[in-house]
Protein backbone atom coordinates (compact mmCIF):
# COMPACT_ATOMS: atom_id res chain seq x y z
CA UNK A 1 80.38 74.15 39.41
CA UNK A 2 79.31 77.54 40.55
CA UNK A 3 81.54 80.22 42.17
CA UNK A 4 80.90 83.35 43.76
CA UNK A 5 83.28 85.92 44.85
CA UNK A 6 82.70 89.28 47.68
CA UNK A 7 85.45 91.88 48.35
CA UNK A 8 86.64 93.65 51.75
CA UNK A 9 89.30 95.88 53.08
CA UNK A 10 90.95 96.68 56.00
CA UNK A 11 93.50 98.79 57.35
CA UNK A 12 95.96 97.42 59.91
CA UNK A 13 99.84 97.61 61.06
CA UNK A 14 101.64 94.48 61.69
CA UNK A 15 105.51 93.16 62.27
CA UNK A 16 106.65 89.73 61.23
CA UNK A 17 109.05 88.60 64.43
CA UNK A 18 110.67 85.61 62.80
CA UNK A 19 111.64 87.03 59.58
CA UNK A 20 115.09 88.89 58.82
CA UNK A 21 114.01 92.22 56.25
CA UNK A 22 112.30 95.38 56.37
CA UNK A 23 108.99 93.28 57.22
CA UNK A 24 110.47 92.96 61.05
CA UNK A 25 109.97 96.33 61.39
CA UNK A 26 106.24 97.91 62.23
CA UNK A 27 104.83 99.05 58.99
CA UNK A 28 101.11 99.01 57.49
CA UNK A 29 98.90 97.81 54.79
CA UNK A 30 95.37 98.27 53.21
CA UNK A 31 94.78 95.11 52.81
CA UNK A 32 91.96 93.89 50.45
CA UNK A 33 90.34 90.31 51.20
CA UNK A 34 88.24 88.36 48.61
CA UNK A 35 86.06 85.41 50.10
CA UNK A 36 85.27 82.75 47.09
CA UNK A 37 82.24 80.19 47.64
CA UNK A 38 81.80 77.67 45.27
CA UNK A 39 79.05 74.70 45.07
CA UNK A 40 76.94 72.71 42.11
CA UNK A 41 73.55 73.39 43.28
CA UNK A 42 71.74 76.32 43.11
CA UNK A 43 68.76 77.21 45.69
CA UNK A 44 65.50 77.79 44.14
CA UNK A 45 65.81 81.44 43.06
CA UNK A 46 68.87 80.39 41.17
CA UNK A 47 71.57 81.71 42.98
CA UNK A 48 74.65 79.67 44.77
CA UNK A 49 74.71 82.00 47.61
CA UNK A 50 73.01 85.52 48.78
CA UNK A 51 75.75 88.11 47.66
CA UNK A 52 74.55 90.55 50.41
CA UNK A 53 75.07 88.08 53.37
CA UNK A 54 78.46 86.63 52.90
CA UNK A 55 79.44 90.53 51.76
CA UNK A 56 77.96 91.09 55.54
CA UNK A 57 80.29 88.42 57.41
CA UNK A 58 83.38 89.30 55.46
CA UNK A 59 82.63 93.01 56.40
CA UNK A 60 82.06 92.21 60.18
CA UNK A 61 85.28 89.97 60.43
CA UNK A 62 87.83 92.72 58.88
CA UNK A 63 86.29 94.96 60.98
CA UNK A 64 87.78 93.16 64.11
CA UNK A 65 91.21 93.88 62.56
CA UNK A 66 90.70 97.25 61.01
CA UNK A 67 92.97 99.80 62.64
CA UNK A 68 94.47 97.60 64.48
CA UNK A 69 98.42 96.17 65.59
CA UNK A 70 97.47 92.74 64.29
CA UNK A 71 100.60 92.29 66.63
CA UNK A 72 98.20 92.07 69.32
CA UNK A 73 95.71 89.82 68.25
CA UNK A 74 96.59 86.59 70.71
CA UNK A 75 95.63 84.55 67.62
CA UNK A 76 98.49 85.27 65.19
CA UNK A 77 101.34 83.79 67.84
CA UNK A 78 102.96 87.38 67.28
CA UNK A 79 103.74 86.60 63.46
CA UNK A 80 100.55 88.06 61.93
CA UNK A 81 101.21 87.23 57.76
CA UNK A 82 99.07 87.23 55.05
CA UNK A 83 98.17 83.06 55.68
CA UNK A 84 97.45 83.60 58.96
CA UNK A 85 95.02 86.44 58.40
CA UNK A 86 93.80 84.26 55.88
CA UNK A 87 93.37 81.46 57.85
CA UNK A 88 92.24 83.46 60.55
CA UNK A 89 89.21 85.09 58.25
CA UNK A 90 88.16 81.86 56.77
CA UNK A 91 87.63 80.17 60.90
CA UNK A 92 85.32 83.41 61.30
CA UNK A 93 83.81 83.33 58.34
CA UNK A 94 82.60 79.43 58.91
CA UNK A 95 82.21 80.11 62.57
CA UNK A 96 79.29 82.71 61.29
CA UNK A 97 77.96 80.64 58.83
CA UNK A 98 78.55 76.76 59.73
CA UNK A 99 76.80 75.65 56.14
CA UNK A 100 79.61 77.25 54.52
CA UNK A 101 82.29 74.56 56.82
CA UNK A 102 83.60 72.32 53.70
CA UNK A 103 82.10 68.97 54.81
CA UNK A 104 84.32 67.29 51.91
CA UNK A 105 81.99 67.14 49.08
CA UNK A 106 82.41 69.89 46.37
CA UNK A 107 79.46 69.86 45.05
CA UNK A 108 78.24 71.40 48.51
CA UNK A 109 77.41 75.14 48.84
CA UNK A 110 81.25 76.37 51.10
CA UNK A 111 83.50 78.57 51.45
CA UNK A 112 86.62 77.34 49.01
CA UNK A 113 89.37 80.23 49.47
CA UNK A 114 90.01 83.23 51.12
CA UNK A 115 92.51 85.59 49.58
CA UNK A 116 94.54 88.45 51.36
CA UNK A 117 96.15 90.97 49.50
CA UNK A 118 98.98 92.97 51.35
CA UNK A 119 99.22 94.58 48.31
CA UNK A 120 98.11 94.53 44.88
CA UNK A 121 100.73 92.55 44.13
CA UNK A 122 101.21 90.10 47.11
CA UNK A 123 98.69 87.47 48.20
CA UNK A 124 98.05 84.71 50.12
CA UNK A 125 95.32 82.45 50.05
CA UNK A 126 93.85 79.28 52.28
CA UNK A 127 91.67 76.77 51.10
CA UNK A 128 90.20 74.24 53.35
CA UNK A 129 91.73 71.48 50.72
């Protein structure tokens, strides 16, 4: 099994309405988002997946939330946290690149976890199993 990782960031300010803490309040993070793909088959120039393309789409989805109230985004039901953005970046992610949708057999070429780091310390990841 092959794996490949890219990296983005994001800025963006967000408030978590069901929660009781200091994370109800407006407040901001630099978020940093890796976006793993993993297969068992390499294409003929021996490579799992074109670093520079998925590197592209992960750029081009946190830029839709960079410098933003994620608050506002109709898609996070007014609770933007680090799952949903997850979740959120991994629909986006397969929506750009539909070969990367996890059909259900590993060995295929997709798009196995997307992490979100609120901080360095803090992260939430989705998997599509």
């Amino acid at each position: 099994m092959f794996e490949v990782r890219v990296v983005a960031d994001f800025a963006a300010a967000h408030f978590l309405r069901d929660y009781h803490g200091k994370c109800e309040n407006l407040h901001g993070h630099n978020y940093k988002v890796y976006a793993h793909v993993r297969g068992g088959n390499l294409d003929e120039g021996g490579m799992l997946m074109d670093f520079s393309e998925l590197k592209k789409t992960l750029r081009e989805v946190c830029a839709l939330m960079d410098h933003t109230n994620l608050n506002d985004m109709d898609v996070f039901n007014q609770n933007p946290s680090a799952e949903r953005i997850a979740l959120f970046i991994y629909g986006k992610i397969t929506e750009s690149i539909p070969a990367l949708k996890f059909s259900g057999d590993r060995n295929q070429v997709h798009l196995c976890a997307v992490d979100v780091f609120e901080t360095e310390g803090s992260r939430a990841r989705y998997t599509p199993y």
